[in-house]
C-alpha atoms as a PDB file:
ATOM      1  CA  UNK A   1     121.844  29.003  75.558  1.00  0.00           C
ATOM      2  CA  UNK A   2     123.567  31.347  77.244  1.00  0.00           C
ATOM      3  CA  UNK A   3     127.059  31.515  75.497  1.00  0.00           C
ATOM      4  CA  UNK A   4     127.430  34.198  72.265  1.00  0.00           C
ATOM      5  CA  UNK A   5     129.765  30.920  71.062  1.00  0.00           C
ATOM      6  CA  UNK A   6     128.015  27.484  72.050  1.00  0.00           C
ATOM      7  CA  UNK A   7     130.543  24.577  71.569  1.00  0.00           C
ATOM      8  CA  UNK A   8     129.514  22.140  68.602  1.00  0.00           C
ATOM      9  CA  UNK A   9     127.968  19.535  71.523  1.00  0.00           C
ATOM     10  CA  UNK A  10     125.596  22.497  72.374  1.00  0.00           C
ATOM     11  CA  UNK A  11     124.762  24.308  69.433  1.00  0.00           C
ATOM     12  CA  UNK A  12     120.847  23.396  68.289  1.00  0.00           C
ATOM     13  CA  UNK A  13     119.861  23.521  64.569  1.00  0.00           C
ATOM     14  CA  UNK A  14     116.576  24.460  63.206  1.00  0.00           C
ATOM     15  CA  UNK A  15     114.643  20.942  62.475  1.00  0.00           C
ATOM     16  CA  UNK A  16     113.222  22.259  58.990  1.00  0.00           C
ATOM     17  CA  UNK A  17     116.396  22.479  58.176  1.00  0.00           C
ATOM     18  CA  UNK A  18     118.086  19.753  59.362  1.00  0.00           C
ATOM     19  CA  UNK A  19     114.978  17.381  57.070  1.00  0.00           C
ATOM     20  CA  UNK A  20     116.688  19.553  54.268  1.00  0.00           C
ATOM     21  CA  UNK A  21     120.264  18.854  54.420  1.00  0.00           C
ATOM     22  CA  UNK A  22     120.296  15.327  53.005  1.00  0.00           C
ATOM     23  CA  UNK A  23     118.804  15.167  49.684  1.00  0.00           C
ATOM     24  CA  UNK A  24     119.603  11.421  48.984  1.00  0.00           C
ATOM     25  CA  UNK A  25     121.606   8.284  49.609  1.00  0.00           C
ATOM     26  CA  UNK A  26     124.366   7.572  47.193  1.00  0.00           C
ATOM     27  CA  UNK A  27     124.364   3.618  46.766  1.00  0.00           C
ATOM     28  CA  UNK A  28     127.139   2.623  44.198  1.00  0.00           C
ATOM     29  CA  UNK A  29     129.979   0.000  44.301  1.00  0.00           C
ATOM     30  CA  UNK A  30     132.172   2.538  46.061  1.00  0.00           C
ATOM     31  CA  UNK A  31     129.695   3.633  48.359  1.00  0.00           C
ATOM     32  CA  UNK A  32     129.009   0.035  49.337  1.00  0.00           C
ATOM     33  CA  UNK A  33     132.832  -0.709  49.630  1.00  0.00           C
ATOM     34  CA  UNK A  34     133.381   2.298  51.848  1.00  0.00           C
ATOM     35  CA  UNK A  35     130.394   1.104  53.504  1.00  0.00           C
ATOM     36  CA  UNK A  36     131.682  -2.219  54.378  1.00  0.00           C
ATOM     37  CA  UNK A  37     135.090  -1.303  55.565  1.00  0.00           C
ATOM     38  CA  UNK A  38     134.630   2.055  57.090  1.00  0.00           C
ATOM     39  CA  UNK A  39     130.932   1.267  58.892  1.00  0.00           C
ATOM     40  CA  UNK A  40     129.852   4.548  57.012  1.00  0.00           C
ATOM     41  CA  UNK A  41     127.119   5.637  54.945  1.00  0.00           C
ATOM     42  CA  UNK A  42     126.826   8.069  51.775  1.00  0.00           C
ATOM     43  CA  UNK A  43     124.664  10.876  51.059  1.00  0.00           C
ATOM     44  CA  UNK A  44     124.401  13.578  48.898  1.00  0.00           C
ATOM     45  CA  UNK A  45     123.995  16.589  51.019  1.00  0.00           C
ATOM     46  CA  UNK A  46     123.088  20.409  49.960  1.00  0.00           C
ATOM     47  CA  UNK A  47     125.694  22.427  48.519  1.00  0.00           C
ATOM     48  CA  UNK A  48     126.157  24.379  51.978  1.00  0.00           C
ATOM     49  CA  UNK A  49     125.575  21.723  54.574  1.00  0.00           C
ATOM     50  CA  UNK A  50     128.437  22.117  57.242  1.00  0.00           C
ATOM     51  CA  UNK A  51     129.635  18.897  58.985  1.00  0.00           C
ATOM     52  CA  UNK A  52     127.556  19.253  62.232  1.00  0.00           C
ATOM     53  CA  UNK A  53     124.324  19.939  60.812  1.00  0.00           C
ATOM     54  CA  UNK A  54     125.137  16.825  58.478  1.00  0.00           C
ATOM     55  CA  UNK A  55     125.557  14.994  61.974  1.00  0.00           C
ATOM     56  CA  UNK A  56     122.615  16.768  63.784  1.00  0.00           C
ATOM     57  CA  UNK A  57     120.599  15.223  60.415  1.00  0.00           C
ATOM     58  CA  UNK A  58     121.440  11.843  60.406  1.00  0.00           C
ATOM     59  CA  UNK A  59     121.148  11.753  64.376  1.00  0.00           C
ATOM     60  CA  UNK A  60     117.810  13.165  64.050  1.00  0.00           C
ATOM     61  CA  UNK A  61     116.171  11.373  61.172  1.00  0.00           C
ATOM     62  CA  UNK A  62     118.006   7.752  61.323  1.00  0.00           C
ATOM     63  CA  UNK A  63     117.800   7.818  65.405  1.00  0.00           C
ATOM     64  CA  UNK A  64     121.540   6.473  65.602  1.00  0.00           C
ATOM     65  CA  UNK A  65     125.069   8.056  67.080  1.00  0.00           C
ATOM     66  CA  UNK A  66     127.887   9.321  64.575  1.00  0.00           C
ATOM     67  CA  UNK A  67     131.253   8.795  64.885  1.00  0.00           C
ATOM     68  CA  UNK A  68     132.329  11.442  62.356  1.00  0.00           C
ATOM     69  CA  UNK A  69     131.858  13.321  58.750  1.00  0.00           C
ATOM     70  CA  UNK A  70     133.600  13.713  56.136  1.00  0.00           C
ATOM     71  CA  UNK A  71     132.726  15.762  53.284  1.00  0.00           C
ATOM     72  CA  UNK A  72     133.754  15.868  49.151  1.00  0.00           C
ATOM     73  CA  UNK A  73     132.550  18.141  46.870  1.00  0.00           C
ATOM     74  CA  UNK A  74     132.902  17.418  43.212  1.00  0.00           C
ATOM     75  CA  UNK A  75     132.499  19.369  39.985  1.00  0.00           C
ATOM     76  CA  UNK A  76     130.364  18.917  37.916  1.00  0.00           C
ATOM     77  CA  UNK A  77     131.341  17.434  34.349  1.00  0.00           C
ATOM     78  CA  UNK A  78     130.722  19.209  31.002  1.00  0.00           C
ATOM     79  CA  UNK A  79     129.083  17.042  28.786  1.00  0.00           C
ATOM     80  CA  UNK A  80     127.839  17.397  25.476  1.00  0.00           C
ATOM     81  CA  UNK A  81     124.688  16.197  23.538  1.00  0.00           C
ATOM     82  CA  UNK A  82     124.656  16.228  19.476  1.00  0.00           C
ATOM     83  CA  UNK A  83     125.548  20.161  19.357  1.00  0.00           C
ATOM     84  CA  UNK A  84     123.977  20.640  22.405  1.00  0.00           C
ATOM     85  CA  UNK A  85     126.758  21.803  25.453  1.00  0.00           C
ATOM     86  CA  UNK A  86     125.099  20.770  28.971  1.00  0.00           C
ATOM     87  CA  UNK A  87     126.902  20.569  32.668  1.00  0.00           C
ATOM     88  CA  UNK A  88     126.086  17.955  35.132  1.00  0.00           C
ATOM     89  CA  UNK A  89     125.444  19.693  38.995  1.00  0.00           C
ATOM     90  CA  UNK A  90     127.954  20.012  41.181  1.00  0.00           C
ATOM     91  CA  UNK A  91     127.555  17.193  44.325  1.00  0.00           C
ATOM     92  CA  UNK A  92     128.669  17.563  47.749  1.00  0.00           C
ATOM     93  CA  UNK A  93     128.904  13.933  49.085  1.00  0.00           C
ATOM     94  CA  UNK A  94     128.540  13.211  52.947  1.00  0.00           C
ATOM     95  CA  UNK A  95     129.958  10.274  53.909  1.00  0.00           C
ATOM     96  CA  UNK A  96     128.906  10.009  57.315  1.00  0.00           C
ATOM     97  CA  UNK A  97     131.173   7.195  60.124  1.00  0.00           C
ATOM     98  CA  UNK A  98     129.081   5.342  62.133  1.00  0.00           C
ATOM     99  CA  UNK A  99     130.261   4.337  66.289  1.00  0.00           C
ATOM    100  CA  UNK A 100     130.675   0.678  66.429  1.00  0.00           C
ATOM    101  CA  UNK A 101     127.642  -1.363  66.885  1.00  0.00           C
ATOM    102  CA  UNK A 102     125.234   1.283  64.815  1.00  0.00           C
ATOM    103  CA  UNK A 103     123.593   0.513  61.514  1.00  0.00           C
ATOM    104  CA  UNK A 104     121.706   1.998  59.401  1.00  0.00           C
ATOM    105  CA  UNK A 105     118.876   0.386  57.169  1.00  0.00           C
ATOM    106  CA  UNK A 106     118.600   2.355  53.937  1.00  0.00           C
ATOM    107  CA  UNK A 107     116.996  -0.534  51.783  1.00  0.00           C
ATOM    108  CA  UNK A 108     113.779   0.070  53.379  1.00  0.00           C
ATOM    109  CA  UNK A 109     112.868  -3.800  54.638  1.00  0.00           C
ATOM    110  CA  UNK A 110     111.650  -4.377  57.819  1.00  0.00           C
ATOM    111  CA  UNK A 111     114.370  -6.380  60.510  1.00  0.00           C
END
């Protein structure tokens, strides 16, 4: 690179990093909804995961081209146990568009 600024399409991320930024899959009823209608898939991502190393990620590891990111973060809830006062972690969800004609397999079974 020989830019101080690279443009997103040429900016490389470290790939110990990259195997870092998605933590896990989210599969729930509106994950599978969202799924269905949008051609996206969920993750839950690390706390400061920007949107193109979330794309870099998913490129790299699941070996299929993304449309586009979007990102939520959510607070986490206070909850409380007997006396005991505990707070759930705060999640940033990744929910990650797909370019027509990709999938993604996430259930693990062979095609």
């Amino acid at each position: 690179m020989s830019r101080i600024n690279p443009s997103p399409a040429e900016r490389t991320f470290d790939e110990g990093r990259l195997m870092q930024v998605l933590v896990a899959p989210i599969v729930s009823e509106k994950a599978t909804m969202v799924g269905e209608k949008s051609n996206a898939v969920t993750f839950k991502v690390l706390q400061n995961a920007t949107k193109p190393e979330i794309k870099a990620a998913v490129e790299l590891l699941f070996k299929v081209e993304v449309k586009g990111v979007s990102v939520v973060n959510t607070k986490g809830k206070t909850k409380r146990f007997g006396k005991t006062v505990g707070r759930r972690d705060n999640v940033r969800k990744a929910y990650v568009m797909l370019k027509p004609g990709q999938e993604l397999n996430l259930s693990g079974e062979a095609a």
